[in-house]
C-alpha atoms as a PDB file:
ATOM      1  CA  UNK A   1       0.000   0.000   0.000  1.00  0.00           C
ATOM      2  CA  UNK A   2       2.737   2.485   0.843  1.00  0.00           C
ATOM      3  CA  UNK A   3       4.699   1.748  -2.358  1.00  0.00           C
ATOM      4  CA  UNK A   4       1.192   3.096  -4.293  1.00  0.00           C
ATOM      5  CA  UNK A   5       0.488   5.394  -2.535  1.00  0.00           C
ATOM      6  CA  UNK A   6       4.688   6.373  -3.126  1.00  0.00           C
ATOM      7  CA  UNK A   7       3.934   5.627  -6.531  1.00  0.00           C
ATOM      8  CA  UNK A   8       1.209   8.151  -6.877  1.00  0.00           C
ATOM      9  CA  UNK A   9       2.989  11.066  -5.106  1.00  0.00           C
ATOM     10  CA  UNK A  10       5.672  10.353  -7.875  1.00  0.00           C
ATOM     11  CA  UNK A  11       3.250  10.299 -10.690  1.00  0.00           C
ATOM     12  CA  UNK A  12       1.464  14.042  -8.970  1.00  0.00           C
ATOM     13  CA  UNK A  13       5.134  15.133  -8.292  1.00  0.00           C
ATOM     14  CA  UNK A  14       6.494  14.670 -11.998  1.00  0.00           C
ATOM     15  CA  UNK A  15       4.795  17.188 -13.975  1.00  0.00           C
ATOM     16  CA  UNK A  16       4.867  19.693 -10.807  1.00  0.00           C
ATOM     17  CA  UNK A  17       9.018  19.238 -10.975  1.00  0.00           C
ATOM     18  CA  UNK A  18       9.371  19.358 -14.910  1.00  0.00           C
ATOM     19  CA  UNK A  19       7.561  22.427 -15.503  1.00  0.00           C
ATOM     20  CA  UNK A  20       9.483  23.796 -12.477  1.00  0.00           C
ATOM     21  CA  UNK A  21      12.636  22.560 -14.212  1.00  0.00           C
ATOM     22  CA  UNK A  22      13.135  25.421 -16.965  1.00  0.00           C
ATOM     23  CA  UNK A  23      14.909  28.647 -16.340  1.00  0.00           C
ATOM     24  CA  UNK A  24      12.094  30.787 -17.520  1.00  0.00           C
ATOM     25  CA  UNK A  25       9.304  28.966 -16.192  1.00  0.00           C
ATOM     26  CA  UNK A  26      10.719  29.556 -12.826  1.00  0.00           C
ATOM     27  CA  UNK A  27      11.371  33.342 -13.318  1.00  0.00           C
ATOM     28  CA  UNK A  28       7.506  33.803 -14.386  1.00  0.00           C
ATOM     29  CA  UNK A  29       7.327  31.583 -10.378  1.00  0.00           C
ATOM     30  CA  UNK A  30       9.534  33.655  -9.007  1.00  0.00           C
ATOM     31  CA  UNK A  31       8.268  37.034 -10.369  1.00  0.00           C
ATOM     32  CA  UNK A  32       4.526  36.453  -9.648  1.00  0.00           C
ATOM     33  CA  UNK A  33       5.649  34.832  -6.067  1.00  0.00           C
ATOM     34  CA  UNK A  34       7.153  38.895  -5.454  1.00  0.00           C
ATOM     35  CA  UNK A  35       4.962  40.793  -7.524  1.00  0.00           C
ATOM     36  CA  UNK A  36       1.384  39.411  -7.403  1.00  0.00           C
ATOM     37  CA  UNK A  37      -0.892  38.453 -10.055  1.00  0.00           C
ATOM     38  CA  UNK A  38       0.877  39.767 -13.822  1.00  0.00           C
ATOM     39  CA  UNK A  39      -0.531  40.117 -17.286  1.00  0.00           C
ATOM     40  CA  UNK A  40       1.222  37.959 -20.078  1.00  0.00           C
ATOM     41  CA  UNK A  41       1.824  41.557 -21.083  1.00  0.00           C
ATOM     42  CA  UNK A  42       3.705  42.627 -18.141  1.00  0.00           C
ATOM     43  CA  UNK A  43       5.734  39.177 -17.157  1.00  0.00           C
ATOM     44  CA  UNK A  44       7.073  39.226 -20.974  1.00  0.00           C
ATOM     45  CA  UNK A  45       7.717  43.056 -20.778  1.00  0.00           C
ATOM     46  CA  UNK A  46      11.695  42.361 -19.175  1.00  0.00           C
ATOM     47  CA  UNK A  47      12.163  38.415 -20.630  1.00  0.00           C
ATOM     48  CA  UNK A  48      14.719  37.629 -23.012  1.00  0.00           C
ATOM     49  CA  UNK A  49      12.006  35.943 -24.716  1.00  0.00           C
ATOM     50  CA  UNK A  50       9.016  36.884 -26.678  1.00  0.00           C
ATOM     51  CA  UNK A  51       5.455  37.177 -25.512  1.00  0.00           C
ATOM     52  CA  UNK A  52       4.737  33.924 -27.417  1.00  0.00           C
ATOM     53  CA  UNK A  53       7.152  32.216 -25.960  1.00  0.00           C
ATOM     54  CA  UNK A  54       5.972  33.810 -22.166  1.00  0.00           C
ATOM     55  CA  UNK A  55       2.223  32.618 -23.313  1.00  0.00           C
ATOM     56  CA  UNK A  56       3.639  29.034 -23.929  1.00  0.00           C
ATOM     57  CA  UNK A  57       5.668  28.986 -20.686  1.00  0.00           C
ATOM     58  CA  UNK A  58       2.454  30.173 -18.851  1.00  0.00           C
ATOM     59  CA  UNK A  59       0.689  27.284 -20.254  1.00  0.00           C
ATOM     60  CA  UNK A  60       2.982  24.468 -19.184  1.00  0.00           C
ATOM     61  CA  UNK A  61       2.572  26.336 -15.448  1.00  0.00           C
ATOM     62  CA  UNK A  62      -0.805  26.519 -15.658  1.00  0.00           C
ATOM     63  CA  UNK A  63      -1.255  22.364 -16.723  1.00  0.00           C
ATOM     64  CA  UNK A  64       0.888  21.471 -14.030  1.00  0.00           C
ATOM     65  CA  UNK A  65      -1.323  23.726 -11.690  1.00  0.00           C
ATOM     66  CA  UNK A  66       1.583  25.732 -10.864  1.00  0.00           C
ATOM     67  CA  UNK A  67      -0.402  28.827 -12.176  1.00  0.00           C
ATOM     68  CA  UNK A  68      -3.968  30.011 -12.894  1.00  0.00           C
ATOM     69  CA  UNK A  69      -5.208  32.284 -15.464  1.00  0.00           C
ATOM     70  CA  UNK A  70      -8.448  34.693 -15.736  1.00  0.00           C
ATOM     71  CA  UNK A  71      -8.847  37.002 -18.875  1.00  0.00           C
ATOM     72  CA  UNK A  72      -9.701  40.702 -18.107  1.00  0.00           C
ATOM     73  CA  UNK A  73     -10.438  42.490 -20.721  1.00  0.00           C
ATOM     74  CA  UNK A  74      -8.299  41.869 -23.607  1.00  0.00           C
ATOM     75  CA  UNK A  75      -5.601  40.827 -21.299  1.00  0.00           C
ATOM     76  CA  UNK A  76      -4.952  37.925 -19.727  1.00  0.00           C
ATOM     77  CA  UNK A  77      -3.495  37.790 -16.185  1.00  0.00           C
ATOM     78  CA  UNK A  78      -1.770  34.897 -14.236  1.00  0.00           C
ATOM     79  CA  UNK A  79      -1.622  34.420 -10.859  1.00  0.00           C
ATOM     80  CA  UNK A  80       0.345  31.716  -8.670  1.00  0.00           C
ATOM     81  CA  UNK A  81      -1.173  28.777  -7.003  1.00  0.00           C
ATOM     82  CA  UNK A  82       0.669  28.716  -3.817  1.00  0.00           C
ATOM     83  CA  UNK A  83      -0.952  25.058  -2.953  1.00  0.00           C
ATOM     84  CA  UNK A  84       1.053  23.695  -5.709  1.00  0.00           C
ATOM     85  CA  UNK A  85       4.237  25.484  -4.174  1.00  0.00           C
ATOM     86  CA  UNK A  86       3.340  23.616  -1.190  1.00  0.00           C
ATOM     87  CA  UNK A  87       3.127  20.237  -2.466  1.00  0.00           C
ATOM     88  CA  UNK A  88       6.610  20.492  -4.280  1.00  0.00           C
ATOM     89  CA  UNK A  89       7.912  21.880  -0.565  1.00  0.00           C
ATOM     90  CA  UNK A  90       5.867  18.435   0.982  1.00  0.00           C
ATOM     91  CA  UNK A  91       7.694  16.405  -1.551  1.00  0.00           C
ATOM     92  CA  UNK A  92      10.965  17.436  -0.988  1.00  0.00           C
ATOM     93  CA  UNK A  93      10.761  17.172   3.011  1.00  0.00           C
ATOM     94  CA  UNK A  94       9.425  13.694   2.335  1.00  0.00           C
ATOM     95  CA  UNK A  95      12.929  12.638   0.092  1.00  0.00           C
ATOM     96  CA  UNK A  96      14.654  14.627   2.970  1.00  0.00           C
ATOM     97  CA  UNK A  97      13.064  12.888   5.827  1.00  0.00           C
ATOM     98  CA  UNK A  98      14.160   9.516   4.177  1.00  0.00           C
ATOM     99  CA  UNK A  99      17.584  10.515   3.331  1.00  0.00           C
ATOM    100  CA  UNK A 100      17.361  11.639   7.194  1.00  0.00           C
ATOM    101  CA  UNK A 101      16.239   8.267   8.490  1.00  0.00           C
ATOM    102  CA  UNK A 102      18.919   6.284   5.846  1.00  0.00           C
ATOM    103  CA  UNK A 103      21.523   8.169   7.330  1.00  0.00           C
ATOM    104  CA  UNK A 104      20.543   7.216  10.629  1.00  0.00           C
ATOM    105  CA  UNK A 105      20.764   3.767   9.896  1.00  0.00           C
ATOM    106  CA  UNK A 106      24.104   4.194   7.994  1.00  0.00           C
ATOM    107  CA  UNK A 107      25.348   5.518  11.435  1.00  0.00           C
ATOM    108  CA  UNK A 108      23.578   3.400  13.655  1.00  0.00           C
ATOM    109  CA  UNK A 109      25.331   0.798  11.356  1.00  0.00           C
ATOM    110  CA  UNK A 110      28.834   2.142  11.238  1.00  0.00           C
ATOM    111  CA  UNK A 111      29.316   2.725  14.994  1.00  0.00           C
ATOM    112  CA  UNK A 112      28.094  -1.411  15.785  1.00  0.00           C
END
């Protein structure tokens, strides 16, 4: 049962991780983490890439929940989804708890 449910968390974690894992896609995190909600507009305003490029970024946040999106206007503004921030933080206290408790052992183990 725990190797499913460890199994599942993977599965929920990988798409979370990958679209976390490009340079630009974590700006646009990083940016609307300090700033606040931003309009494709404004979050491709100082990128070295275009707007397209920014929209298509945007997109890959938004599918892997990192981000959602509301149209105002003719605009369309994004805004983080800080539970998602949370789960990555959850999954990487989880790898550190076990890397904790395998240490552990590896000392409990060493000094026998």
């Amino acid at each position: 049962m725990a190797e499913a449910a460890a199994s599942f968390r993977v599965r929920d974690a990988a798409p979370l991780f990958a679209a976390l894992g490009d340079e630009t896609r974590l700006r646009l995190v990083d940016r609307l983490s300090a700033g606040g909600p931003a309009s494709i507009t404004r979050l491709s305003a100082s990128a070295e890439v275009s707007r397209q490029a920014i929209t298509k970024h945007v997109e890959v946040l938004a599918k892997a929940h990192l981000v959602r999106t509301r149209r105002e206007g003719r605009e369309r503004i994004c805004e983080l989804e800080p539970a998602r921030l949370a789960d990555a933080h959850a999954y990487l206290d989880g790898i550190s708890r076990q890397w904790d408790d395998a240490l552990g052992r590896l000392k409990r183990f060493v000094e026998r």
